[in-house]
N, C-alpha and C. Protein backbone atom coordinates (compact mmCIF):
# COMPACT_ATOMS: atom_id res chain seq x y z
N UNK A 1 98.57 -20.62 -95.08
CA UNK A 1 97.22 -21.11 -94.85
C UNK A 1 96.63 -21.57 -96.18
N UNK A 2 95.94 -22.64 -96.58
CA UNK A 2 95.38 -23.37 -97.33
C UNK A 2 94.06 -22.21 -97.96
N UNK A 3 93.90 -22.19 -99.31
CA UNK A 3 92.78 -21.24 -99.52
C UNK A 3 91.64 -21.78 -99.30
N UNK A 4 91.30 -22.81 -99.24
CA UNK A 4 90.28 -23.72 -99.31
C UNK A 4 89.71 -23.71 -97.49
N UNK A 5 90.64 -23.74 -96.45
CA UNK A 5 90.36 -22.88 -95.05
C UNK A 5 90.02 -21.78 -95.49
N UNK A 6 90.24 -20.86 -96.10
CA UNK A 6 90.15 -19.19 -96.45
C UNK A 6 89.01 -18.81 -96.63
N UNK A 7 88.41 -19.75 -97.57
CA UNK A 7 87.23 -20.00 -98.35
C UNK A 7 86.04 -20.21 -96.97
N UNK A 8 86.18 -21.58 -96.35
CA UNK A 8 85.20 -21.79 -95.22
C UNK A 8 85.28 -21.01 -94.34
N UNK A 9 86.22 -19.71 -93.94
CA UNK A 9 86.18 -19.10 -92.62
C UNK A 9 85.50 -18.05 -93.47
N UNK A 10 85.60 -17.90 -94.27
CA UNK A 10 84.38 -16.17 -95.20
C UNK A 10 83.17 -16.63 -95.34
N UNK A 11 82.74 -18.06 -95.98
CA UNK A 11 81.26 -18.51 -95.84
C UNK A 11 80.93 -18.45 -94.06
N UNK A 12 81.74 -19.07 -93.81
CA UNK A 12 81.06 -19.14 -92.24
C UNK A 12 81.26 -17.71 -91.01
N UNK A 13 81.87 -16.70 -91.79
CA UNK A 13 81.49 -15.32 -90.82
C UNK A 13 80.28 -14.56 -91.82
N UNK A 14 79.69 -15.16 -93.46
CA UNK A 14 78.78 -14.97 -93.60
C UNK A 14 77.47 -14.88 -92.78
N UNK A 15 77.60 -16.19 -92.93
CA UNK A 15 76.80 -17.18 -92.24
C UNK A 15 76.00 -16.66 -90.89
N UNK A 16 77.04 -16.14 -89.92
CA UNK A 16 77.13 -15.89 -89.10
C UNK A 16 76.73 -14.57 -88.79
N UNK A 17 76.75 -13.42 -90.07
CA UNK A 17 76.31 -12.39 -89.98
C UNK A 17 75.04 -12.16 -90.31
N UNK A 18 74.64 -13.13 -91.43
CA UNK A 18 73.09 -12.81 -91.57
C UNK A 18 72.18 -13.46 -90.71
N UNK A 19 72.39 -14.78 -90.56
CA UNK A 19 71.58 -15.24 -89.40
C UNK A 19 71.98 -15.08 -88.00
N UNK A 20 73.11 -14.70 -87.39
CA UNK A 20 73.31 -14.53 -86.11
C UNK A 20 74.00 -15.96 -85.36
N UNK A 21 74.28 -16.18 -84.07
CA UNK A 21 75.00 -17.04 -83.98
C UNK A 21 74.21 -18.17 -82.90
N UNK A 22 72.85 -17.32 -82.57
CA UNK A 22 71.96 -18.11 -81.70
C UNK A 22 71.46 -19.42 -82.68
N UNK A 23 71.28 -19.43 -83.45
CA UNK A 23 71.00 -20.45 -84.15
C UNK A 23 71.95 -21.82 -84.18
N UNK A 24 72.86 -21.46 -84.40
CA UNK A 24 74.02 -22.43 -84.91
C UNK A 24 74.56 -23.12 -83.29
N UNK A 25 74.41 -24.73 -83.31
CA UNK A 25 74.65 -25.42 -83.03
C UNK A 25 75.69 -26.30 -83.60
N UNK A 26 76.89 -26.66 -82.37
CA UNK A 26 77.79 -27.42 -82.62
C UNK A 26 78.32 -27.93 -81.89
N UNK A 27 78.63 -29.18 -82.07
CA UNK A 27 79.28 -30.26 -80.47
C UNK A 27 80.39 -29.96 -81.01
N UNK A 28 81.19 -30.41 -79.86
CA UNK A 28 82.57 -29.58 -79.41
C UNK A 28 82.96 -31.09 -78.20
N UNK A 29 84.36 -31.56 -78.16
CA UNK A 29 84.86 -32.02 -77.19
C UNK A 29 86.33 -31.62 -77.05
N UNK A 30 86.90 -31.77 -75.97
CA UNK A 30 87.48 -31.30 -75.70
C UNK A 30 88.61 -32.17 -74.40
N UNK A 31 89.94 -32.41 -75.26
CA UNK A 31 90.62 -34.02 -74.82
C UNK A 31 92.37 -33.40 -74.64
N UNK A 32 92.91 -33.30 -72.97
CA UNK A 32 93.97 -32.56 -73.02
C UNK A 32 94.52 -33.68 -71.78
N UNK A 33 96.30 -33.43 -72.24
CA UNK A 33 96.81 -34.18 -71.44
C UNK A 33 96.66 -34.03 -69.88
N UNK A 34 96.12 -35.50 -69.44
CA UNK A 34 96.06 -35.03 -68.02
C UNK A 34 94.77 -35.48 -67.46
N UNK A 35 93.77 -34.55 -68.35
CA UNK A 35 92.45 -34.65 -68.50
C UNK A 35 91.98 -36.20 -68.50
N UNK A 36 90.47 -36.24 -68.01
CA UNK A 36 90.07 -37.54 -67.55
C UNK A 36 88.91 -37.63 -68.48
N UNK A 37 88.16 -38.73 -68.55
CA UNK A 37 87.26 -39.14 -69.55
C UNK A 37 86.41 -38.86 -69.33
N UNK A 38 85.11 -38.23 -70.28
CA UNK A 38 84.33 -38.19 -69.24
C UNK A 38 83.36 -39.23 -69.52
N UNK A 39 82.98 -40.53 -69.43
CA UNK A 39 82.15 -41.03 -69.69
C UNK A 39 81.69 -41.92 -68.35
N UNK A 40 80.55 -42.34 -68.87
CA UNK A 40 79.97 -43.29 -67.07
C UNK A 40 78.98 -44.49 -67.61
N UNK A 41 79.37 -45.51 -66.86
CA UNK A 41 78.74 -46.67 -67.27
C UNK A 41 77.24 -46.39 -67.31
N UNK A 42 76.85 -47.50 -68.01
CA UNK A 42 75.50 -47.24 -68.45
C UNK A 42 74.35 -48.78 -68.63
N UNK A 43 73.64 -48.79 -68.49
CA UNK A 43 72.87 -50.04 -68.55
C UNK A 43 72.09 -50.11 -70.02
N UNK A 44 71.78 -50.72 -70.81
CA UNK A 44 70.58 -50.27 -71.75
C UNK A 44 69.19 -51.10 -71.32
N UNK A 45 67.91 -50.40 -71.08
CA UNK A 45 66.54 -50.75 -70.53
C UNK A 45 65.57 -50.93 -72.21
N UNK A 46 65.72 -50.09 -72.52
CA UNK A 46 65.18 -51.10 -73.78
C UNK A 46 65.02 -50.13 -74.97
N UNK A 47 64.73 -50.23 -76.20
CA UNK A 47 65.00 -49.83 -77.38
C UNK A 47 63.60 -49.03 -77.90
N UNK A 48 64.15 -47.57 -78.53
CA UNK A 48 63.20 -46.40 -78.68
C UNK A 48 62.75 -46.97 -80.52
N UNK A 49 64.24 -46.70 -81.13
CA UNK A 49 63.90 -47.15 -82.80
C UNK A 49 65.44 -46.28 -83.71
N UNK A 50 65.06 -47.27 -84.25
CA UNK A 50 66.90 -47.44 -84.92
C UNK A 50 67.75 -47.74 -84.63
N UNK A 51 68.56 -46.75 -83.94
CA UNK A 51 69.67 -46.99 -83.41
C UNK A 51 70.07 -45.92 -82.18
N UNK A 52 68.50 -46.14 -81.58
CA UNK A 52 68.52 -45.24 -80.35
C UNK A 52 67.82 -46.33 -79.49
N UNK A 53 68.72 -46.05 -77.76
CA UNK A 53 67.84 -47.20 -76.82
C UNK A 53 67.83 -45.70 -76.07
N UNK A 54 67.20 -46.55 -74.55
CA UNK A 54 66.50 -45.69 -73.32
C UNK A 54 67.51 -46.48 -72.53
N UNK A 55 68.74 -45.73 -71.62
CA UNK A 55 69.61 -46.27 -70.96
C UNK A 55 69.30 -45.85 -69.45
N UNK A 56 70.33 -46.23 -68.48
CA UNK A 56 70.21 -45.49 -67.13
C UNK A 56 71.41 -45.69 -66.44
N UNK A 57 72.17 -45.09 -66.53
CA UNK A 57 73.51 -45.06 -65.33
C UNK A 57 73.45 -45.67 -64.29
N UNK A 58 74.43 -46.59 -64.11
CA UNK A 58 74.53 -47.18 -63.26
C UNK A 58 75.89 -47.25 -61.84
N UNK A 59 76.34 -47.72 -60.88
CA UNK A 59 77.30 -47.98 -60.50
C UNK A 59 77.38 -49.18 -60.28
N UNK A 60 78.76 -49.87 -60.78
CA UNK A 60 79.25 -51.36 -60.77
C UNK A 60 79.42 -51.69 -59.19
N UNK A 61 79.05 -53.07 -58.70
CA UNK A 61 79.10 -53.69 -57.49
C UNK A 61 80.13 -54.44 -57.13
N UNK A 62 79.92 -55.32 -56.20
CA UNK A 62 80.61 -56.26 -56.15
C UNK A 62 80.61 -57.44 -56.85
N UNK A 63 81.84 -58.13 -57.53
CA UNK A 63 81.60 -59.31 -58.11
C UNK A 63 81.02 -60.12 -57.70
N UNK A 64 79.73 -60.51 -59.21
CA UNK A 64 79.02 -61.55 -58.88
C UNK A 64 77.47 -60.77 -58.96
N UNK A 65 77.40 -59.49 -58.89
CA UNK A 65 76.02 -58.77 -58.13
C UNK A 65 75.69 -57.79 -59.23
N UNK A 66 74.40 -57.66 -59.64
CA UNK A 66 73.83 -56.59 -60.36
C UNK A 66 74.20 -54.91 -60.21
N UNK A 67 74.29 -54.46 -60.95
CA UNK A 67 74.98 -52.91 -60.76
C UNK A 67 73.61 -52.02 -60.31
N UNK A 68 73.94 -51.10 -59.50
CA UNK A 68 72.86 -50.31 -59.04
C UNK A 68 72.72 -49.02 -60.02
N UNK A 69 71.10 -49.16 -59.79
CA UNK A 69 70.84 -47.88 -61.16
C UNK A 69 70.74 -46.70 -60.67
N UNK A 70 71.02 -45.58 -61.36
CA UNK A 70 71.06 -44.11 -60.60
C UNK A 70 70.54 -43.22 -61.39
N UNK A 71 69.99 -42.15 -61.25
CA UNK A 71 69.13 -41.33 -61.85
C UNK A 71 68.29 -41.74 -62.75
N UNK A 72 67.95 -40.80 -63.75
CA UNK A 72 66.54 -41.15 -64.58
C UNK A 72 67.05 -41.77 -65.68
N UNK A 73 65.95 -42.38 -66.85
CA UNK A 73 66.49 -43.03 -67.78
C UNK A 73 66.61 -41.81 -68.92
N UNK A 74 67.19 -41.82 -70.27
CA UNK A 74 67.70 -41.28 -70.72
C UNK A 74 68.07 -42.11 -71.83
N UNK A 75 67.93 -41.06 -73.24
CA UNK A 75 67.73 -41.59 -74.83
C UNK A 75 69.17 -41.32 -74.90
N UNK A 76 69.90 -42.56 -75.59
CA UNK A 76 71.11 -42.69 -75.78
C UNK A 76 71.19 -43.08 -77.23
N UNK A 77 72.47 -42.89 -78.48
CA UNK A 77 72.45 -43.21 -79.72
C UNK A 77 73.68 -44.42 -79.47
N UNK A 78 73.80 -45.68 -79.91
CA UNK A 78 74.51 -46.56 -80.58
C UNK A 78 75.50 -46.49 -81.30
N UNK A 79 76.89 -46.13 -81.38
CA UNK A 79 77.41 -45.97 -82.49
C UNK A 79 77.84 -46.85 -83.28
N UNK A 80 77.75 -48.40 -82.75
CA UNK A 80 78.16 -49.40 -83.70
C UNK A 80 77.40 -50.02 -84.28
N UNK A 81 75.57 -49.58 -84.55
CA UNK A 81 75.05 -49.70 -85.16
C UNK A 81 74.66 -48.75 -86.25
N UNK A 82 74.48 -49.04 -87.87
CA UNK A 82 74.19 -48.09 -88.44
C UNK A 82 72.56 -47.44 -88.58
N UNK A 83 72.46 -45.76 -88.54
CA UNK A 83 71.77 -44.91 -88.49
C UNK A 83 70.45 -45.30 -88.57
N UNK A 84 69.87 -46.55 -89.84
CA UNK A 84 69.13 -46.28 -90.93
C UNK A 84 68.61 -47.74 -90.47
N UNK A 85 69.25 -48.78 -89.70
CA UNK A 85 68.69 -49.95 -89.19
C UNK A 85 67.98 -50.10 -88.06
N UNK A 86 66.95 -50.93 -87.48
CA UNK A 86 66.86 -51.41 -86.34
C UNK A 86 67.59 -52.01 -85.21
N UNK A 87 68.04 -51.23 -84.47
CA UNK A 87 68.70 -51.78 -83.10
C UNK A 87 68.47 -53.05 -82.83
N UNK A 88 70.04 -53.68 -82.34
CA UNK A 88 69.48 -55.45 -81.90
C UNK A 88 70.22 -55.50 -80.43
N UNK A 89 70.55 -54.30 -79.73
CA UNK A 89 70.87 -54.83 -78.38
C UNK A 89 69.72 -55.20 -77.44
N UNK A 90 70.43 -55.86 -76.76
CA UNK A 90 69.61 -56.77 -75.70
C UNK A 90 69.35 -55.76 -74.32
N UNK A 91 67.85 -55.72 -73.63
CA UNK A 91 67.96 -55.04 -71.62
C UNK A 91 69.01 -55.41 -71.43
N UNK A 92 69.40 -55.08 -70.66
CA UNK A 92 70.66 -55.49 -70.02
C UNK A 92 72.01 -54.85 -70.43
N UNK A 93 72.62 -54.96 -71.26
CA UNK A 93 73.58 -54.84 -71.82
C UNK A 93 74.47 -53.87 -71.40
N UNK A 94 75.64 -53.55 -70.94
CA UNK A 94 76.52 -52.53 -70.23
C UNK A 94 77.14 -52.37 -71.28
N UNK A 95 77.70 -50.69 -71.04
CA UNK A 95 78.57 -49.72 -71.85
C UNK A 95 78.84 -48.86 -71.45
N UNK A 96 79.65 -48.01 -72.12
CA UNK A 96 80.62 -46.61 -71.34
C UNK A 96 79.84 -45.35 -72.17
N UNK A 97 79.41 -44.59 -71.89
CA UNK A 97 78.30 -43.46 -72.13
C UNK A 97 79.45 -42.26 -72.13
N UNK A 98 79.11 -41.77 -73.20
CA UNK A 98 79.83 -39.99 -73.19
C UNK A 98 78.86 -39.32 -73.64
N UNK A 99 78.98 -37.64 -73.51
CA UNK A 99 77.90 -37.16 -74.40
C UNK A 99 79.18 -35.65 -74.84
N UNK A 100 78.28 -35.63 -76.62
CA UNK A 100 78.73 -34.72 -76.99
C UNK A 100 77.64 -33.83 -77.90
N UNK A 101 77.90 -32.82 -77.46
CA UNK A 101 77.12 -31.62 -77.37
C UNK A 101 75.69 -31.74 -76.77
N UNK A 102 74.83 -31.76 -77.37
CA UNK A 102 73.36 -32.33 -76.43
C UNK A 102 73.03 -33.75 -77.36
N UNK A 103 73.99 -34.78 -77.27
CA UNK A 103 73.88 -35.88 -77.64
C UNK A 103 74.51 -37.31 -76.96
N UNK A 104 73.44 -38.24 -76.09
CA UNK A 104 74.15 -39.58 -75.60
C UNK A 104 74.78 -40.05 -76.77
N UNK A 105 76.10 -40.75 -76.46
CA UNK A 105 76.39 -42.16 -77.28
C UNK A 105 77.42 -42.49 -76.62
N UNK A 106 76.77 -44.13 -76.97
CA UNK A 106 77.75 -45.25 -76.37
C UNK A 106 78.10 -46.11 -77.66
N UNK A 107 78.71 -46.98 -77.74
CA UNK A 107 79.15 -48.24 -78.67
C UNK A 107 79.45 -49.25 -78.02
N UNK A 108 78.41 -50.31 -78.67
CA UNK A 108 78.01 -51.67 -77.70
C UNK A 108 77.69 -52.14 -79.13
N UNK A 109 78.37 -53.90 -79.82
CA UNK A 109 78.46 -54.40 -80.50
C UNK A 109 77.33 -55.56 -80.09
N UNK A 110 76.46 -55.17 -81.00
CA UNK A 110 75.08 -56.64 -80.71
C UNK A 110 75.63 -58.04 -81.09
């Protein structure tokens, strides 16, 4: 084992002992053969700030026909835009939505 692992598993059962473990938050995914994706198309309705929009799930139709929207809308992050800029996607715009840990993101190239 690498000491430098050695090192981060003793800070982090520190860590863990003085403040407790309710605190500490961490996304986690989790990708095994077999296993299916979990992501679901998505519409984007329009833009919050940066590189966050307000999306809404949708299901795809028949060719030719607008996709039907389903449940509520919902703050989604961009990943092919960077952090620190203004968002330039367009209403409209379709993408494949995953979420990891208590976080939307999709990647949709403006």
């Amino acid at each position: 084992m690498d000491a430098r692992n050695i090192t981060d598993e003793r800070q982090l059962l520190t860590e863990l002992a003085r403040g407790g473990s309710e605190n500490r938050q961490e996304p986690a995914v989790l990708i095994s053969p077999g296993g299916e994706g979990s992501g679901w198309p998505i519409m984007v309705r329009s833009h919050v700030a940066y590189n966050q929009y307000k999306v809404v799930a949708i299901v795809p139709g028949e060719v030719g026909t607008l996709p039907d929207e389903i449940g509520d809308e919902m703050d989604a992050v961009n990943l092919a835009e960077p952090f620190l800029s203004q968002g330039m996607l367009a209403a409209g715009t379709c993408a494949i939505m995953t979420r990891f840990g208590q976080t939307n993101a999709f990647y949709a190239v403006p």
